[in-house]
C-alpha atoms as a PDB file:
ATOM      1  CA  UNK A   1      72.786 105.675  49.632  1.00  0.00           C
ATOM      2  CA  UNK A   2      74.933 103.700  47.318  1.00  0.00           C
ATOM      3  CA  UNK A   3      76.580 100.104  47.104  1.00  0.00           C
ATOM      4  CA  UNK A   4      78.751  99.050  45.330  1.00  0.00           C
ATOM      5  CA  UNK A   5      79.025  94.997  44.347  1.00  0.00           C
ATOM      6  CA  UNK A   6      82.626  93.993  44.075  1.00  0.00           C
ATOM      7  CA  UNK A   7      83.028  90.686  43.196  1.00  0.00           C
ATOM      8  CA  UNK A   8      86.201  89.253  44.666  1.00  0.00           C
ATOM      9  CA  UNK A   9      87.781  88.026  41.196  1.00  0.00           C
ATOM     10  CA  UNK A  10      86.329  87.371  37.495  1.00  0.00           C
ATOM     11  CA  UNK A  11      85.041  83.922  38.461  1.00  0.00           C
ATOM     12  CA  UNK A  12      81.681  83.218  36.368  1.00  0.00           C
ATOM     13  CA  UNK A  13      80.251  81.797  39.385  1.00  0.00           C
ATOM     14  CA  UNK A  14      79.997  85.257  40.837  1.00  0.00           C
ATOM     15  CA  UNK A  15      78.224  86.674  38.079  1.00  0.00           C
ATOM     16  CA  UNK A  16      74.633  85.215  39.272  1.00  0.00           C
ATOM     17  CA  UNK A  17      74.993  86.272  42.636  1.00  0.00           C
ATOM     18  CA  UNK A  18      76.022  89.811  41.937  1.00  0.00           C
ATOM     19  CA  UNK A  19      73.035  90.546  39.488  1.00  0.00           C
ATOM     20  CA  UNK A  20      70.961  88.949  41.905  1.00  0.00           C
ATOM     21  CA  UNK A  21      71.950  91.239  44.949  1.00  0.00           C
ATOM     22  CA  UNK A  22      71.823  94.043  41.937  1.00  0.00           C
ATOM     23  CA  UNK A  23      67.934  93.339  41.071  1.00  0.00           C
ATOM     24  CA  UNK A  24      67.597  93.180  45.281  1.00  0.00           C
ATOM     25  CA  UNK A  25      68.842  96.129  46.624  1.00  0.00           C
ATOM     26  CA  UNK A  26      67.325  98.377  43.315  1.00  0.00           C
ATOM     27  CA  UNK A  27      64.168  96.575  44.250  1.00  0.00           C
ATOM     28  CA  UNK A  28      64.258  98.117  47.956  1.00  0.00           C
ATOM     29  CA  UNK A  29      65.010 101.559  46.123  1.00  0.00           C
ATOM     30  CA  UNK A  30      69.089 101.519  46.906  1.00  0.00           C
ATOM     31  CA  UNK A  31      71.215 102.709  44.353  1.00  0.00           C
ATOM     32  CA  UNK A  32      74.232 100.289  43.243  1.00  0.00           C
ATOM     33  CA  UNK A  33      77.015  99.692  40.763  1.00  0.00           C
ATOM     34  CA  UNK A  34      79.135  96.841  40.238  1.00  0.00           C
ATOM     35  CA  UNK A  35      82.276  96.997  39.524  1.00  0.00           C
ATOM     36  CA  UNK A  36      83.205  93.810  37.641  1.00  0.00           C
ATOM     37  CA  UNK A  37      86.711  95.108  36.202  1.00  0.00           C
ATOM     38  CA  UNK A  38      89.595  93.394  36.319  1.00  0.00           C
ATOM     39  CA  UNK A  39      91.448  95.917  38.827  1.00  0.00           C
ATOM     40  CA  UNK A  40      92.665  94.399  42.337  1.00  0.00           C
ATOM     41  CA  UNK A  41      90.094  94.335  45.075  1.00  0.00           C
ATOM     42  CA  UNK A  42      91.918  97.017  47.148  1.00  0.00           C
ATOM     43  CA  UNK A  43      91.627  99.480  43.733  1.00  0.00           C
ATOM     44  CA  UNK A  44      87.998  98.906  43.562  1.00  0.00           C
ATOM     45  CA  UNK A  45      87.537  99.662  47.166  1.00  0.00           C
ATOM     46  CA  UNK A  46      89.844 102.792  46.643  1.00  0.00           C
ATOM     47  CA  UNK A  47      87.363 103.725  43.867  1.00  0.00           C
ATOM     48  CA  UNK A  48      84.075 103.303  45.658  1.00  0.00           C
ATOM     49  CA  UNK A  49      85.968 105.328  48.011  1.00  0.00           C
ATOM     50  CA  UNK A  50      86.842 108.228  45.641  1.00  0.00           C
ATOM     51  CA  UNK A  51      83.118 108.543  44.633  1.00  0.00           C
ATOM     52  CA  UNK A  52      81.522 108.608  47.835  1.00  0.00           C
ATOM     53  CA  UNK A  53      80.171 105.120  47.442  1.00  0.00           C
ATOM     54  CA  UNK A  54      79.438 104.584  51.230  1.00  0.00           C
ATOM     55  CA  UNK A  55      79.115 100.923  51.138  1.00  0.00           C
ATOM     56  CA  UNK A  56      80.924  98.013  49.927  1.00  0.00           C
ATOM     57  CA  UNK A  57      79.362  94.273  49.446  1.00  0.00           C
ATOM     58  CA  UNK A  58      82.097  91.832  48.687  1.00  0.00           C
ATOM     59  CA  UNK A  59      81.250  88.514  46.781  1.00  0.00           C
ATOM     60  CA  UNK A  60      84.335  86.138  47.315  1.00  0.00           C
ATOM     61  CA  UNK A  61      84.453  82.098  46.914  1.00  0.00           C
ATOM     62  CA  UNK A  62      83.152  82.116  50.758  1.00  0.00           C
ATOM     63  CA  UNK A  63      79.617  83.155  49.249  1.00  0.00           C
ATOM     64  CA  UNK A  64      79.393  80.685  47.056  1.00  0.00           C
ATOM     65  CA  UNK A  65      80.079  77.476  49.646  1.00  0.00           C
ATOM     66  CA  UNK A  66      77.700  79.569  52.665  1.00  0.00           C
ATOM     67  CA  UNK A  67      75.675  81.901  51.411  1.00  0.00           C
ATOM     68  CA  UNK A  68      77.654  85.403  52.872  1.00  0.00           C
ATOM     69  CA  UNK A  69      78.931  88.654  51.590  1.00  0.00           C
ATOM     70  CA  UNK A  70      81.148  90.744  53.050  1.00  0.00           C
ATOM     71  CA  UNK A  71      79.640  94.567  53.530  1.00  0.00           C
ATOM     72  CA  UNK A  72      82.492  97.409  53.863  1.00  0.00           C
ATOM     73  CA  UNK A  73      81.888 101.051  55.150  1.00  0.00           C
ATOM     74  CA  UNK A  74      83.482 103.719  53.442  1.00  0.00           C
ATOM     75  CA  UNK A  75      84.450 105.776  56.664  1.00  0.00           C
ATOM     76  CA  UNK A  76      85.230 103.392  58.989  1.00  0.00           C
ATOM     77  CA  UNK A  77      86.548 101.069  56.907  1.00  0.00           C
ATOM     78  CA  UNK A  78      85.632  98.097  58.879  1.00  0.00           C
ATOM     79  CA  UNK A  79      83.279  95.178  57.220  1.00  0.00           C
ATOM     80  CA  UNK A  80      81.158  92.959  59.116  1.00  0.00           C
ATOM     81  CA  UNK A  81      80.281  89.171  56.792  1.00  0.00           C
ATOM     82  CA  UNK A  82      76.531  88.594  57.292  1.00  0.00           C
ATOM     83  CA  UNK A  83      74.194  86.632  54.561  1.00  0.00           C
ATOM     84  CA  UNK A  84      72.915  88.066  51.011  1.00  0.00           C
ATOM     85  CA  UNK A  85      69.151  87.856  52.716  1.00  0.00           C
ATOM     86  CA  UNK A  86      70.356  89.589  55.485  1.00  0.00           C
ATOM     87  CA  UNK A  87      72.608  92.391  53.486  1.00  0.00           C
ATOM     88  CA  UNK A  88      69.284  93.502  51.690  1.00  0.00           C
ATOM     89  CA  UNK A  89      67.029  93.838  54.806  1.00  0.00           C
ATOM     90  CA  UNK A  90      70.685  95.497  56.548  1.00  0.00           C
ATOM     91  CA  UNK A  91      70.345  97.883  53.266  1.00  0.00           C
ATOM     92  CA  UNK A  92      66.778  98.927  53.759  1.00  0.00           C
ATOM     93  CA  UNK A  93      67.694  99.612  57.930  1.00  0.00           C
ATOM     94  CA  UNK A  94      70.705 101.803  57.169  1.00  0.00           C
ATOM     95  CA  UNK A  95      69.048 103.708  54.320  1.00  0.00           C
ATOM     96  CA  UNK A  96      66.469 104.562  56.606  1.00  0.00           C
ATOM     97  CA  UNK A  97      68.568 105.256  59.227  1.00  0.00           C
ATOM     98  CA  UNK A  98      67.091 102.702  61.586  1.00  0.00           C
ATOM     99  CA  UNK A  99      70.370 101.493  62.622  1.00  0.00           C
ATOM    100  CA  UNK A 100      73.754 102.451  62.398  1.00  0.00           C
ATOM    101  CA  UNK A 101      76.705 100.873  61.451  1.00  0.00           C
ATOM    102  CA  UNK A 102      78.105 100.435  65.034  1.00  0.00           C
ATOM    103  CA  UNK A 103      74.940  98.279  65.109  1.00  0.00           C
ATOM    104  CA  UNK A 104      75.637  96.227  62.820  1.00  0.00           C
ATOM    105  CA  UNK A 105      78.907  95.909  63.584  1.00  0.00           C
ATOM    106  CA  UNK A 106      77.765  94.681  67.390  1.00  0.00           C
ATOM    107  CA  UNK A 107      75.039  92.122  64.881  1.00  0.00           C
ATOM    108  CA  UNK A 108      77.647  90.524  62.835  1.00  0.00           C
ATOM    109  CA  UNK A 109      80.599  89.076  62.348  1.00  0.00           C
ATOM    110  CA  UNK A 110      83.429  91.983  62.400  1.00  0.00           C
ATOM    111  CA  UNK A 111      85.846  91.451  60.118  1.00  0.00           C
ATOM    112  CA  UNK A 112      87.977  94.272  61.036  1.00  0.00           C
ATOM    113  CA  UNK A 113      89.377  97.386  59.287  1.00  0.00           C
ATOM    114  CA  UNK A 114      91.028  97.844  55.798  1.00  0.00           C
ATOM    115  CA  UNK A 115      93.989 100.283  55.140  1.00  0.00           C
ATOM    116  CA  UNK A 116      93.791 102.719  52.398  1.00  0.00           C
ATOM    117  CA  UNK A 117      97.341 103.760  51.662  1.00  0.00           C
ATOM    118  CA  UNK A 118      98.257 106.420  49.319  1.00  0.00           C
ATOM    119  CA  UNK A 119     101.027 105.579  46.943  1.00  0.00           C
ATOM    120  CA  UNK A 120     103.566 106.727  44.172  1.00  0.00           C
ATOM    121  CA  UNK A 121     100.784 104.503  41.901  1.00  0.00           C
ATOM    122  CA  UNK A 122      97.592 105.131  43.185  1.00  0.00           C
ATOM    123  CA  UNK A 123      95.611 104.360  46.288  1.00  0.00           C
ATOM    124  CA  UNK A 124      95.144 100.681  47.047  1.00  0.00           C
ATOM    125  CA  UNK A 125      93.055  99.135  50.067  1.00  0.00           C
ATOM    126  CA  UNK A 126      94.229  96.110  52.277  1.00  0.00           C
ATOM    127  CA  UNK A 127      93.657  94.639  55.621  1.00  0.00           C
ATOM    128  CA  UNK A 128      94.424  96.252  58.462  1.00  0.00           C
ATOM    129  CA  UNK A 129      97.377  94.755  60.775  1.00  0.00           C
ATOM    130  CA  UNK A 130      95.809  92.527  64.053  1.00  0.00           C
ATOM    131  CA  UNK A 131      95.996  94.351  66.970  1.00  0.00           C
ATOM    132  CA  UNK A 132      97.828  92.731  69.503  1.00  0.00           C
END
């Protein structure tokens, strides 16, 4: 199983918490890359995608005021926001297959689905529209 860190943006302040989920999740024997480019969030979800990178974890500016991440599943593409001590022990259940992710979507907060859209420029990820 793979995961890819995406931090939200280039902010420095990211950088820490990104190698530090990095050293975490290769220390409980799951495979990850960050992707630290410069390309829109959506592309680097769209290229996780393309790979067969089944999860996501999102750093954004939320993790740095409370201590959450945002963890995206390729095939559903719904994410749930649960805490960076949480995400590794989260890693270790679904690599082992002790839960699965309609678990952890009943655990944490849902955040609800993305939309990959296939366009005249590429494929790009965004929110899905609220259900009404």
């Amino acid at each position: 199983v793979k995961f890819a860190l995406l931090p939200l943006s280039s902010n420095p302040g990211f950088d820490p918490i990104i190698n530090d989920l990095r050293v975490r999740l290769v220390g409980i024997g799951c495979a990850c890359k960050p992707d630290t480019s410069n390309a829109t969030i959506g592309k680097r979800y769209a290229r996780a995608d393309e790979i067969g990178i089944p999860f996501a974890v999102t750093v954004d500016f939320q993790t740095i005021q409370d201590g959450t991440v945002t963890l995206r599943e390729r095939d559903s593409l719904s994410q749930v926001r649960l805490s960076v001590d949480d995400l590794v022990d989260v890693a270790d259940e679904l690599v082992d297959e002790v839960v699965t992710w309609e678990d952890m979507q009943r655990r944490y907060i849902n955040m609800g689905q993305t939309v990959v859209e296939d366009t005249g420029r590429g494929r790009f990820s965004r929110p899905a529209p609220a259900q009404q």
